[in-house]
Protein backbone atom coordinates (compact mmCIF):
# COMPACT_ATOMS: atom_id res chain seq x y z
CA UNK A 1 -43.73 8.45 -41.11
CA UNK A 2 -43.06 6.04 -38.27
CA UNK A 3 -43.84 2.62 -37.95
CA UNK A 4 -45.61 0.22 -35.65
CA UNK A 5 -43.91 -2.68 -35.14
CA UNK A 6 -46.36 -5.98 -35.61
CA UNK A 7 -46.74 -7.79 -32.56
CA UNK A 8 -45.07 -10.92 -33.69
CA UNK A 9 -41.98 -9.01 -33.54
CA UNK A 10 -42.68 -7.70 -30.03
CA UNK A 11 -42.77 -11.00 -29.28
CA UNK A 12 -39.49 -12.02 -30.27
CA UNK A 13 -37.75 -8.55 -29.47
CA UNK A 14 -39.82 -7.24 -25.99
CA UNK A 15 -37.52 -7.15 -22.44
CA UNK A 16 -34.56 -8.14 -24.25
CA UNK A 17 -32.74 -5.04 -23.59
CA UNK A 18 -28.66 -5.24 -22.86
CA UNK A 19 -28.99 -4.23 -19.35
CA UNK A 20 -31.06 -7.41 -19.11
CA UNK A 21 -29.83 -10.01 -20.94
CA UNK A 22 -26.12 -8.81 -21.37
CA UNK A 23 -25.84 -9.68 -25.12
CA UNK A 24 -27.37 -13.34 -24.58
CA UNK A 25 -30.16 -14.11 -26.79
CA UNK A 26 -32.11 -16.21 -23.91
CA UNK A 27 -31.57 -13.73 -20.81
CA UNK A 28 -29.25 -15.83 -18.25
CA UNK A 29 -30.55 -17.27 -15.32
CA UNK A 30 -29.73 -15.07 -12.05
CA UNK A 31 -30.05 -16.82 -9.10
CA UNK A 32 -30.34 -14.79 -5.90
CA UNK A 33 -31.61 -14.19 -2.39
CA UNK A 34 -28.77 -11.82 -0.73
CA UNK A 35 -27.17 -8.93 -2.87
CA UNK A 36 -23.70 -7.73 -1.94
CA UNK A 37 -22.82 -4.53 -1.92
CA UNK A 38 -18.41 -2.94 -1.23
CA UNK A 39 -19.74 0.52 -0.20
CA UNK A 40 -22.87 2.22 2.35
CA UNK A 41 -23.05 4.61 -1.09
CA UNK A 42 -23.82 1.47 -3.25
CA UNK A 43 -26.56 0.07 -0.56
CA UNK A 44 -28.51 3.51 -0.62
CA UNK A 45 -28.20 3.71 -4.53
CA UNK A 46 -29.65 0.35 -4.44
CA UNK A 47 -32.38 0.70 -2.29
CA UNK A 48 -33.77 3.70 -4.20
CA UNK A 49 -33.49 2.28 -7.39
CA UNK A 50 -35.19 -1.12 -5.47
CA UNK A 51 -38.67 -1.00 -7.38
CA UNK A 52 -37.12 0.45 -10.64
CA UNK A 53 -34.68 -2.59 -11.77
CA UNK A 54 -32.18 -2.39 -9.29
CA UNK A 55 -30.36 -5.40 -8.15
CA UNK A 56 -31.63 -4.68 -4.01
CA UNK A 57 -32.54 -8.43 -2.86
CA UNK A 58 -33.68 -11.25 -4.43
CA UNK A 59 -37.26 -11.03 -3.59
CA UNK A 60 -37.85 -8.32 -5.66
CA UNK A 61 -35.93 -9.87 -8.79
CA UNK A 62 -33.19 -9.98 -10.82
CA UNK A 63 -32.12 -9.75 -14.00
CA UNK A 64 -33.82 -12.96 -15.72
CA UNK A 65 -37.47 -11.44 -13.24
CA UNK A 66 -37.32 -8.07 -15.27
CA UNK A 67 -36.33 -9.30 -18.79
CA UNK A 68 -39.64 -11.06 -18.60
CA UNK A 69 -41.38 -8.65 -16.81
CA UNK A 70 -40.50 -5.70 -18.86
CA UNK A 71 -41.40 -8.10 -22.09
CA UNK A 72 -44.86 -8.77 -20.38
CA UNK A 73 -45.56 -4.97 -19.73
CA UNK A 74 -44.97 -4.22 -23.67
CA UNK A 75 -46.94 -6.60 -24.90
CA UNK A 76 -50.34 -5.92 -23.15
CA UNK A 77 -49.97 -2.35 -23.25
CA UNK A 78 -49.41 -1.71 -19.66
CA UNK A 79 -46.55 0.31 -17.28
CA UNK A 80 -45.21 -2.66 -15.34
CA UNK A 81 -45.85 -6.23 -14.16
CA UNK A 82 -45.79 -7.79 -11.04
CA UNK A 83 -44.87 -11.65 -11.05
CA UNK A 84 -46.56 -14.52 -9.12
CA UNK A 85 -46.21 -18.39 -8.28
CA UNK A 86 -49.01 -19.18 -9.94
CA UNK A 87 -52.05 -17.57 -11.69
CA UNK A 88 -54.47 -18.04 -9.28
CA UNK A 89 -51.87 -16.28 -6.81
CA UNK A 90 -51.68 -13.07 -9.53
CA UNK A 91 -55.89 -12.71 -8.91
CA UNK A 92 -55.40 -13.26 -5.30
CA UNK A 93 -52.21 -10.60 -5.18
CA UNK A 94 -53.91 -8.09 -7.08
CA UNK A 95 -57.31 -8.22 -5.40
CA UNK A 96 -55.95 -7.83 -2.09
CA UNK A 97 -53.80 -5.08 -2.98
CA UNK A 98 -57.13 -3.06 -3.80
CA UNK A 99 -59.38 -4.17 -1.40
CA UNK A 100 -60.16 -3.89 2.20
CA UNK A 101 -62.59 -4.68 4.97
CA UNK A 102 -65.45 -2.98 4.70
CA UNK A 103 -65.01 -2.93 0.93
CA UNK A 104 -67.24 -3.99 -1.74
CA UNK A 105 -66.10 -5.83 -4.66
CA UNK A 106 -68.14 -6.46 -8.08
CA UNK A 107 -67.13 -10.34 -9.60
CA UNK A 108 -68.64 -11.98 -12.85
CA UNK A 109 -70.88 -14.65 -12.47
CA UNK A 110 -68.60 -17.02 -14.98
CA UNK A 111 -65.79 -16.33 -12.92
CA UNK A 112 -63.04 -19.09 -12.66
CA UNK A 113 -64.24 -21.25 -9.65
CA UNK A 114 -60.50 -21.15 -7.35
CA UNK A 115 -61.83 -17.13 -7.79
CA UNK A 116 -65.26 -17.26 -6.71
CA UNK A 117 -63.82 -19.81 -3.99
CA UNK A 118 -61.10 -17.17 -2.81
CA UNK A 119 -64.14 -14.78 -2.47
CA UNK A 120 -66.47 -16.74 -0.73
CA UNK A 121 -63.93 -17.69 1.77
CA UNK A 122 -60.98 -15.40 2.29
CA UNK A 123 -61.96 -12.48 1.11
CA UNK A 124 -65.46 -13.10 3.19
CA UNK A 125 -63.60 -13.77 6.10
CA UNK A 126 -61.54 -10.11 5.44
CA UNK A 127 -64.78 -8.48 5.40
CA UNK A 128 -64.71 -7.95 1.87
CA UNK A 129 -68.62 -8.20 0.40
CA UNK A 130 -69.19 -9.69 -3.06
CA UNK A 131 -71.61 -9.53 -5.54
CA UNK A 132 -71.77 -11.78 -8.59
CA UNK A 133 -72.98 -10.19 -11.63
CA UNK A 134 -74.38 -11.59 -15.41
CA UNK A 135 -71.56 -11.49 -17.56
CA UNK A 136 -73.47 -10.05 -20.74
CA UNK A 137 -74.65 -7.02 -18.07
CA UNK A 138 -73.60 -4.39 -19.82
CA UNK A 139 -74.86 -1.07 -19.29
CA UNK A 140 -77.35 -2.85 -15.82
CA UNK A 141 -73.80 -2.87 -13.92
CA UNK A 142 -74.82 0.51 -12.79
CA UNK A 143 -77.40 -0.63 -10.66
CA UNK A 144 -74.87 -2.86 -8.74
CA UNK A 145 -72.29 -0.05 -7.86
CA UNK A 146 -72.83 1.27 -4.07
CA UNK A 147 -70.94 3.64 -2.01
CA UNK A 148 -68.58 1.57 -0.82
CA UNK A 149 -67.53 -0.68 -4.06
CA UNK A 150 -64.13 -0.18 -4.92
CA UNK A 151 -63.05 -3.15 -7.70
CA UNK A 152 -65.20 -4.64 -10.81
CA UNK A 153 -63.44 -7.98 -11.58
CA UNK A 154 -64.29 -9.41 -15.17
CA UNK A 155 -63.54 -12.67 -16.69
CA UNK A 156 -63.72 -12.70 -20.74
CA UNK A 157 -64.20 -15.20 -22.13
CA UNK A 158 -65.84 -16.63 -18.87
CA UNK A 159 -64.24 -19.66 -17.29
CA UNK A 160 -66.15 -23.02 -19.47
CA UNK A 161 -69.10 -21.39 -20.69
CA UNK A 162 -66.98 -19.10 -22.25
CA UNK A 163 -69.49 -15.46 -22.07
CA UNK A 164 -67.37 -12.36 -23.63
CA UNK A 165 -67.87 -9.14 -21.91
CA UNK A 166 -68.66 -5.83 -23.66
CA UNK A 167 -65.22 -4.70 -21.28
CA UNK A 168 -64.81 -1.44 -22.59
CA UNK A 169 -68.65 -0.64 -21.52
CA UNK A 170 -68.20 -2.01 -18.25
CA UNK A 171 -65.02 -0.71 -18.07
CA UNK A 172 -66.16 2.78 -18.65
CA UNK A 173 -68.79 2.77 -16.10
CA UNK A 174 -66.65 1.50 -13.89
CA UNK A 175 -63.93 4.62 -14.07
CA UNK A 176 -67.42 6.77 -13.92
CA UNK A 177 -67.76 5.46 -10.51
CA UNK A 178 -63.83 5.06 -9.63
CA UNK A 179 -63.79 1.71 -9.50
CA UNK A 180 -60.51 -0.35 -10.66
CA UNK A 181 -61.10 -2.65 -13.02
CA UNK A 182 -59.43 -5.80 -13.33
CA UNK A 183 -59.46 -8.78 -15.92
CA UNK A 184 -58.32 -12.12 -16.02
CA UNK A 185 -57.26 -11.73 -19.56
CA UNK A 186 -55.45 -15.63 -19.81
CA UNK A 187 -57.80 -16.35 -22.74
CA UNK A 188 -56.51 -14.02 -25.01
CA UNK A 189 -53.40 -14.41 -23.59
CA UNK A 190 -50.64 -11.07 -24.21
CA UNK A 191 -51.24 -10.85 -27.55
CA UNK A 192 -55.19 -11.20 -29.16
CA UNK A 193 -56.65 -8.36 -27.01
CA UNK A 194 -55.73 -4.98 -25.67
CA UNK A 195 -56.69 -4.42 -22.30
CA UNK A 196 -55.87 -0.91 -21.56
CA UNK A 197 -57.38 0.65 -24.45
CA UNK A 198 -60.28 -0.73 -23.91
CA UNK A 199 -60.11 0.77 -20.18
CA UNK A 200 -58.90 -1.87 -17.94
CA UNK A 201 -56.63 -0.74 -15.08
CA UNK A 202 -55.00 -4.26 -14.23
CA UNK A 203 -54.93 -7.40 -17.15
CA UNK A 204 -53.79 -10.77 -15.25
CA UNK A 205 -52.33 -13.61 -17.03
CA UNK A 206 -52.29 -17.26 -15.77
CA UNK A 207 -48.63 -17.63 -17.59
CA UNK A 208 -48.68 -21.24 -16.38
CA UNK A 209 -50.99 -21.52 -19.85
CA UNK A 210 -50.20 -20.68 -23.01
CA UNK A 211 -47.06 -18.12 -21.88
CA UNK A 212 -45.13 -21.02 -20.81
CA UNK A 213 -47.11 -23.27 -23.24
CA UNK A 214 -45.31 -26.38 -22.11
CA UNK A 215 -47.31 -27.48 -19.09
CA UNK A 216 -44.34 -27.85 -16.83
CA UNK A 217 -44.65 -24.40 -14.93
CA UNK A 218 -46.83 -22.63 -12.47
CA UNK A 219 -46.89 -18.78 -12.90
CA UNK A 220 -49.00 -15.73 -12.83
CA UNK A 221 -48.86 -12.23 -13.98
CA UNK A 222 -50.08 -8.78 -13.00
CA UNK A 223 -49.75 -5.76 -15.23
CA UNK A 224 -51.21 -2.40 -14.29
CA UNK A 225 -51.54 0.68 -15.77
CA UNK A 226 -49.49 4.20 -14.85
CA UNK A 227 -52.54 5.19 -11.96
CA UNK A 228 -51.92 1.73 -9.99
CA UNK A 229 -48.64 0.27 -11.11
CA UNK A 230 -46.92 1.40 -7.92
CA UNK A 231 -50.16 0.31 -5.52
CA UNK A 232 -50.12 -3.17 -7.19
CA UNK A 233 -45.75 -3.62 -7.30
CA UNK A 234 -45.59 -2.70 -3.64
CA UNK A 235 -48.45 -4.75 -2.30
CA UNK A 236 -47.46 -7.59 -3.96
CA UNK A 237 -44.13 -7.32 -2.63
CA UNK A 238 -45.26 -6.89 1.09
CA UNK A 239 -47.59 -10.29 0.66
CA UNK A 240 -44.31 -12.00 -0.39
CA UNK A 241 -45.25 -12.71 -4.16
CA UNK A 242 -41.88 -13.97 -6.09
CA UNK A 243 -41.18 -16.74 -8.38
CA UNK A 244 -37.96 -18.76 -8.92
CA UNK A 245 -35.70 -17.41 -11.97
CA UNK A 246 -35.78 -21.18 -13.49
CA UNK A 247 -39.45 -20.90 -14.12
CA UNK A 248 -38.94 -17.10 -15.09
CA UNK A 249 -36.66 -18.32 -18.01
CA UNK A 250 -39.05 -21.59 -19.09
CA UNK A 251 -41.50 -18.65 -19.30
CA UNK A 252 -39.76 -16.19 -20.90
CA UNK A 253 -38.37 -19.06 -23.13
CA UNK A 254 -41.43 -20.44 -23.91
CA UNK A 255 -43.06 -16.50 -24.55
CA UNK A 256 -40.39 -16.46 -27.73
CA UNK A 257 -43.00 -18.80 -29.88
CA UNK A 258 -46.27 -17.72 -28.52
CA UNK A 259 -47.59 -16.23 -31.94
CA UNK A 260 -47.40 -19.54 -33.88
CA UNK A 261 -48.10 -21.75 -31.02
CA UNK A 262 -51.44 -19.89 -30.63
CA UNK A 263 -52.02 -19.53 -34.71
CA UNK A 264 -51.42 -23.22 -34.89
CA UNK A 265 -54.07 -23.77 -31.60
CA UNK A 266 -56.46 -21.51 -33.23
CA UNK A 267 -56.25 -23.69 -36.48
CA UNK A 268 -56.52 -26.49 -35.18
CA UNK A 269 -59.41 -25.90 -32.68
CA UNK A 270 -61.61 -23.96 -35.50
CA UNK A 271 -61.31 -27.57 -37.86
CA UNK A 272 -62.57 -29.85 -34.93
CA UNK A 273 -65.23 -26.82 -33.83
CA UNK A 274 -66.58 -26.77 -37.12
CA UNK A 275 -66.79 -30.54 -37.53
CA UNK A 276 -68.53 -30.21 -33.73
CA UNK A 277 -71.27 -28.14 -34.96
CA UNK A 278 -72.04 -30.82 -37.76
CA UNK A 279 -73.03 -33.49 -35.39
CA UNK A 280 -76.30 -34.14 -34.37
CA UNK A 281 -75.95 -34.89 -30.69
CA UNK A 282 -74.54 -30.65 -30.24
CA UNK A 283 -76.64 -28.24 -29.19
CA UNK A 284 -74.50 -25.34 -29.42
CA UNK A 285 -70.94 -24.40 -29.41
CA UNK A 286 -69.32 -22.02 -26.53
CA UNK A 287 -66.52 -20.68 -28.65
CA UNK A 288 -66.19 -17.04 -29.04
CA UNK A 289 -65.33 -16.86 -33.13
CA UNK A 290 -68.92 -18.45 -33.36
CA UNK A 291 -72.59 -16.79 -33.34
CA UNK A 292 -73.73 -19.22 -31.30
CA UNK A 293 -71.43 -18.13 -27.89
CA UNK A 294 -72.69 -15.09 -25.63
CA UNK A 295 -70.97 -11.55 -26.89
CA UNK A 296 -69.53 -12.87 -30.02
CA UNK A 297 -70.32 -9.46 -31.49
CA UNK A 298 -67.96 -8.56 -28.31
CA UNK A 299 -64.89 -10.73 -29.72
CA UNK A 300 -64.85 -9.67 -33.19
CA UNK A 301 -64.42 -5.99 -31.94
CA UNK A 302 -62.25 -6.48 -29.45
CA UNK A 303 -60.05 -9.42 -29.88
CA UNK A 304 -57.43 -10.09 -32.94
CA UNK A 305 -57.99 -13.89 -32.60
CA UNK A 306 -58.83 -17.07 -30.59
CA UNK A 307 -57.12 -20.37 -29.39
CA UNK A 308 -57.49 -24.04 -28.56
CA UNK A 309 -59.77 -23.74 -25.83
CA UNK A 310 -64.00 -23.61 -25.85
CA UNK A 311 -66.72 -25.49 -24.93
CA UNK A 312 -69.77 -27.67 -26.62
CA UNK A 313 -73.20 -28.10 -25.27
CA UNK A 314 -74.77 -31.37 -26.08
CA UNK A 315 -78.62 -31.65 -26.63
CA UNK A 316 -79.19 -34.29 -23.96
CA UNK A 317 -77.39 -36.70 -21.75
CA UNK A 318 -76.74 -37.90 -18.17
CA UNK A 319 -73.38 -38.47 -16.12
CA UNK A 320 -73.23 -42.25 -17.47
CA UNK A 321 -73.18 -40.94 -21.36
CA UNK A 322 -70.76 -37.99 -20.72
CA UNK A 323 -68.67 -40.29 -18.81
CA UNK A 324 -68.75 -42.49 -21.23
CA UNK A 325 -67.57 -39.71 -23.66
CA UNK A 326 -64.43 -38.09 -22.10
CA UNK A 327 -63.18 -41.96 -20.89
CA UNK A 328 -61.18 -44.28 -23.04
CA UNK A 329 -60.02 -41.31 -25.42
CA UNK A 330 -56.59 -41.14 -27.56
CA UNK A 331 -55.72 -38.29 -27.68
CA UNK A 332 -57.49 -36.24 -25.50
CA UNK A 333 -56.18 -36.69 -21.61
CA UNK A 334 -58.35 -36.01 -19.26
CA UNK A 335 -56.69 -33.12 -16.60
CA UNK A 336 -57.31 -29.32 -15.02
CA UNK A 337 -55.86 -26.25 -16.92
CA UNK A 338 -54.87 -25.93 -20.65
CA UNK A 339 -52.94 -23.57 -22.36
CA UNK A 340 -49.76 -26.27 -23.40
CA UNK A 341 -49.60 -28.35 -26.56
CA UNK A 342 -51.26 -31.32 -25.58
CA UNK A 343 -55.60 -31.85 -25.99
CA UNK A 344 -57.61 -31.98 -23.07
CA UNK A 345 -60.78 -32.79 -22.29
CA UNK A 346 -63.47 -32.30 -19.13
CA UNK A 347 -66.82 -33.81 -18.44
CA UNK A 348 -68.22 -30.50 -16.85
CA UNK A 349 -71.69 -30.82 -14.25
CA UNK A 350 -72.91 -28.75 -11.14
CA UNK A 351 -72.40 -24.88 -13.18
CA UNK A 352 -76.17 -24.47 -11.79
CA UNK A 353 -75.24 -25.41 -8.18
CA UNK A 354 -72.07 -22.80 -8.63
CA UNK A 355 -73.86 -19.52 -10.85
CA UNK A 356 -75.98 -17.14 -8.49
CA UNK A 357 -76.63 -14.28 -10.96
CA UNK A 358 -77.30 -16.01 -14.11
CA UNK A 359 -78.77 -19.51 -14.70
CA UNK A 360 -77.89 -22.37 -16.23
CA UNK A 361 -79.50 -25.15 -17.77
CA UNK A 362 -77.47 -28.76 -16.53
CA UNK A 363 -79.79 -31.47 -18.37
CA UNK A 364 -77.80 -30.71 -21.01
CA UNK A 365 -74.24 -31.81 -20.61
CA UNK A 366 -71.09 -29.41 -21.35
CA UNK A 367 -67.87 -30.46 -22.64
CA UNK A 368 -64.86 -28.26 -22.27
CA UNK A 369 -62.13 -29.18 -24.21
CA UNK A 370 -58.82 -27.87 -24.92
CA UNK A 371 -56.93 -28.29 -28.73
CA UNK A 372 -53.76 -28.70 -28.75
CA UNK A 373 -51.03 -29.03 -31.72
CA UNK A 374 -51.79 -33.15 -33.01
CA UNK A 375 -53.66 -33.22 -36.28
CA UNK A 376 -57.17 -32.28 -35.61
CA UNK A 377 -57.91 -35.29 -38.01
CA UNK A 378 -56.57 -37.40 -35.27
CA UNK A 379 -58.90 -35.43 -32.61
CA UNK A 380 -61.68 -35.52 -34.55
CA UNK A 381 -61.29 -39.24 -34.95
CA UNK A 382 -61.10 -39.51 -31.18
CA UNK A 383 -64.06 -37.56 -30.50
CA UNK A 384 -66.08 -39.54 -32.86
CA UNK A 385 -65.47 -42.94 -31.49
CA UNK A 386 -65.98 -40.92 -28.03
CA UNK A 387 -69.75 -40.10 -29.92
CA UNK A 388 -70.14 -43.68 -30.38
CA UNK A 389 -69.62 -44.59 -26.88
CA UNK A 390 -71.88 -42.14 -25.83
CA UNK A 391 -74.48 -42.94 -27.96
CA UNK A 392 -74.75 -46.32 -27.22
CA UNK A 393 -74.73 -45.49 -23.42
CA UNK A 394 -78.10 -43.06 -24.53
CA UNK A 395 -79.39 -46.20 -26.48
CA UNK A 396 -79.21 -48.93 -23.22
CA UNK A 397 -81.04 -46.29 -21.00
């Protein structure tokens, strides 16, 4: 009877094979632009080997690129992964090595906004056609599919107000129509979803999160499946996409403790989301493990946990009050991105100027914040005097 090794071992053990890391623990940092060769014979080996591993020029990697890349790969279930200088250069790479002009391309309506920007904007420009759909869709994609649309992007959990997709549905309907599917999968992060089995062709990763979980690197990752591994590795490499072998290691260093990092951030953010929905002045909460977020039925199939990040909804406010909120905290910083162990926090306003397929209510202030690994007593005190500040802004008006 075999057995299937638990993913918190795959996290320790994945892409540290010998020819990688050459019996060091922490694969070595290789440094490279021009490889060497003594012989022609050596060159040509090299250059057919080029896309498989082979040490061909530094642009497409070295050894310290495919440690992490093959440890990627493993972990979310796909063939290979391409590596980028930052996340929002992995969604950029990977559209653009799928699309053309003339080309229609199907993008969730809770998309991250740097996304929906590179669509209105570049990929406009390419003449690449968008449309935004609802995130909770479902089976109504159908009706959005034409002739000439090639890609289905999805988001899930959507960027701040958090919507999880029913992916495999979408996903299915998608291969119906031979679309490729891609997901910005950075939520669940390698390890608390499956992307492939539940049909997607390409699962990015903003690694600059909680992959390097340290907030000191900018990265992004690609992984595709066996139909468009070679498609996505190739483009990618024609666009220029590499990444220094420093930040490869922080990354790959940084992958090592992933599993408790994000236990410990799940913990942590489910004791100050609990306390959340106990005050008076929330509305609702926007995290997936709760009823009260869009396709929770969706997360409890098809993810094996959460982490620090989610939003709140508060029952009223204005820009004053919610100012008055996120300034002056402890604990809580206020700053773009998330994923490393520090809390953050963000004042969000104008989702109903952004959304074109879906509406959203703005009277009622969102909150996005981010747990990270202080006591959530120590957050919790922090948002409550941050309660008390609003409140009294609420009170004066």
């Amino acid at each position: 009877m075999s057995h299937k090794v638990k993913k918190d071992t795959l996290i320790v053990s994945a892409g540290r094979d010998s020819q990688w890391t050459k019996g060091v623990i922490n694969p070595p940092v290789f440094r490279a632009s021009t490889i060497v060769f003594d012989t022609m014979e050596q060159m040509r080996q090299a250059a057919a080997q080029k896309a498989d591993g082979g040490m061909f020029y530094g642009r497409r990697g070295t050894p310290t690129h495919f440690a992490f890349q093959s440890a990627i790969a493993e972990l979310e279930g796909g063939v290979g992964t391409a590596l980028y200088p930052s996340g929002a250069a992995a969604i950029s790479g990977a559209l653009l090595s799928f699309l053309k002009a003339g080309d229609h391309l199907l993008m969730v309506d809770s998309v991250y906004e740097p996304t929906r920007d590179l669509c209105n904007k570049l990929l406009a420009g390419f003449g690449v056609e968008t449309t935004y759909y609802d995130p909770m869709i479902g089976d109504g994609i159908r009706q959005l599919i034409r002739p000439n649309t090639k890609v289905l992007f999805l988001e899930s959990p959507g960027s701040i107000t958090m919507e999880v997709q029913d992916v495999p549905t979408l996903c299915r309907i998608a291969h119906e129509h031979d679309l490729v599917t891609i997901l910005d999968n950075t939520w669940a992060s390698p390890i608390n979803s499956r992307p492939f089995e539940m049909g997607v062709d390409i699962s990015i990763q903003a690694a600059t999160k909680y992959i390097v979980g340290h907030s000191d690197v900018m990265m992004g990752t690609a992984t595709a499946n066996q139909k468009y591994w070679r498609q996505l590795q190739e483009n990618s490499y024609l666009m220029g996409q590499c990444t220094s072998p420093d930040d490869v290691f922080l990354a790959a260093r940084g992958l090592r403790t992933l599993g408790v990092r994000l236990a410990q951030h799940q913990k942590n953010a489910l004791t100050v989301a609990h306390w959340l929905a106990s005050r008076p002045e929330v509305d609702h909460l926007r995290h997936p493990a709760f009823e009260s977020c869009p396709g929770h039925e969706f997360f409890k199939r098809d993810f094996s946990g959460s982490n620090g990040l989610f939003s709140f909804v508060l029952k009223q406010g204005n820009l004053a009050a919610a100012t008055a909120f996120v300034e002056g905290m402890a604990h809580f910083k206020m700053g773009f991105s998330w994923g490393g162990y520090e809390s953050l926090i963000l004042a969000i306003s104008g989702i109903d100027k952004i959304r074109s397929a879906t509406r959203w209510d703005s009277s009622k202030p969102l909150i996005r914040v981010h747990i990270g690994l202080e006591a959530p007593e120590d957050l919790i005190a922090d948002l409550e005097a941050g309660f008390a500040r609003f409140n009294a802004v609420m009170q004066n008006n």
